[in-house]
Protein backbone atom coordinates (compact mmCIF):
# COMPACT_ATOMS: atom_id res chain seq x y z
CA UNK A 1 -28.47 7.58 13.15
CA UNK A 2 -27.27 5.26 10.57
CA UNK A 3 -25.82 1.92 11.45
CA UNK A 4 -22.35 1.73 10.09
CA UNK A 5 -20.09 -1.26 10.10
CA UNK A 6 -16.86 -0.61 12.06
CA UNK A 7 -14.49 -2.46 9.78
CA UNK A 8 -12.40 -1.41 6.83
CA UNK A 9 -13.44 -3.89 4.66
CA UNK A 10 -16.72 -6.66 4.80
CA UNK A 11 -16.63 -10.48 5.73
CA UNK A 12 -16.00 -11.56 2.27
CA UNK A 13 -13.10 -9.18 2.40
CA UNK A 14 -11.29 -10.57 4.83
CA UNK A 15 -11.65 -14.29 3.91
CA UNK A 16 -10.30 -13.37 0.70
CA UNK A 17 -7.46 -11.64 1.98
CA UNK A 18 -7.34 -14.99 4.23
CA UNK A 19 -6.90 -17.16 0.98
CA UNK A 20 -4.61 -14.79 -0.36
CA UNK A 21 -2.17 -14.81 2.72
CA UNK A 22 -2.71 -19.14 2.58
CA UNK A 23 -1.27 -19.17 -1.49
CA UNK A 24 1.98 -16.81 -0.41
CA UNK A 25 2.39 -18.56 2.50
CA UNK A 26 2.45 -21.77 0.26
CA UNK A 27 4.26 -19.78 -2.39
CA UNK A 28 7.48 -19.18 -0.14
CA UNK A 29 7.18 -22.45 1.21
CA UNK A 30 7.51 -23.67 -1.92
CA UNK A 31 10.43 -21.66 -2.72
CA UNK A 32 12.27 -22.76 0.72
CA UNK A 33 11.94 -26.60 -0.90
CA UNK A 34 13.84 -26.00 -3.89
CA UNK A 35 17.06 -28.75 -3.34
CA UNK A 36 19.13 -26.92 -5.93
CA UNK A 37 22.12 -25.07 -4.95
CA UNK A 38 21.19 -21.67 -3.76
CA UNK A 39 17.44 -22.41 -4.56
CA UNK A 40 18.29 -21.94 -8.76
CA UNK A 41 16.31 -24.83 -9.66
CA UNK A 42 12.51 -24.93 -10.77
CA UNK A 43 10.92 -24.29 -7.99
CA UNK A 44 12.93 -21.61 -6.26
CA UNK A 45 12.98 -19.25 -9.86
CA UNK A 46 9.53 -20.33 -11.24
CA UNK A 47 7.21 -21.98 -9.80
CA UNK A 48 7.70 -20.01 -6.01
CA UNK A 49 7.56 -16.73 -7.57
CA UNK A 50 4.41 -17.40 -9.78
CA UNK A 51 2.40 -18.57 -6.77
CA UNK A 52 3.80 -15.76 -4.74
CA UNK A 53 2.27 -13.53 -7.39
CA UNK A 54 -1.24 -15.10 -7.70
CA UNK A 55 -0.83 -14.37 -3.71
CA UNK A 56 -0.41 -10.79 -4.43
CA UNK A 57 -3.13 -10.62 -6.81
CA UNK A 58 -5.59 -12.28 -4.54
CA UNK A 59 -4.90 -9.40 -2.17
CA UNK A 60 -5.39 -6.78 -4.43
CA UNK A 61 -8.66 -8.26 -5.22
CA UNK A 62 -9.57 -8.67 -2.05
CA UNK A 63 -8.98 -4.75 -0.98
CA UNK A 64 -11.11 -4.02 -4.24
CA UNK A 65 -13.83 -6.31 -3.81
CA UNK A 66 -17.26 -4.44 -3.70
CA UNK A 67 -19.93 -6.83 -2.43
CA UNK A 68 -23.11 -6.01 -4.21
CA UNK A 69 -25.72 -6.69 -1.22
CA UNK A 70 -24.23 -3.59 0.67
CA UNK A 71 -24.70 -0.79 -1.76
């Protein structure tokens, strides 16, 4: 019988997915610190939602990440 791993995804998976979940954290924090009224200054319309977005495309890596020792 073969030996199959029981998770989804392998280690380097899920530390990715890890350092993707750390930059949105840090991208809505960074979005919450915006001092302009309603959060319309630099960092609630630019920066935030850039960082946010390099979040999301660290995930998407992540879930399409093929590590090349287990093929």
């Amino acid at each position: 019988m073969e030996n199959r791993n029981r998770f989804a995804f392998g280690k380097k998976n899920y530390l990715i997915m890890f350092a993707g979940i750390i930059v949105l954290a840090l991208g809505f924090i960074i979005m919450t610190l915006d001092k302009e009224q309603y959060g319309l200054g630099f960092m609630g319309i630019t920066l935030g939602p850039i960082v946010v977005l390099i979040g999301f495309a660290i995930e998407f890596m992540a879930i399409f990440y093929k590590d090349k020792t287990n093929v």
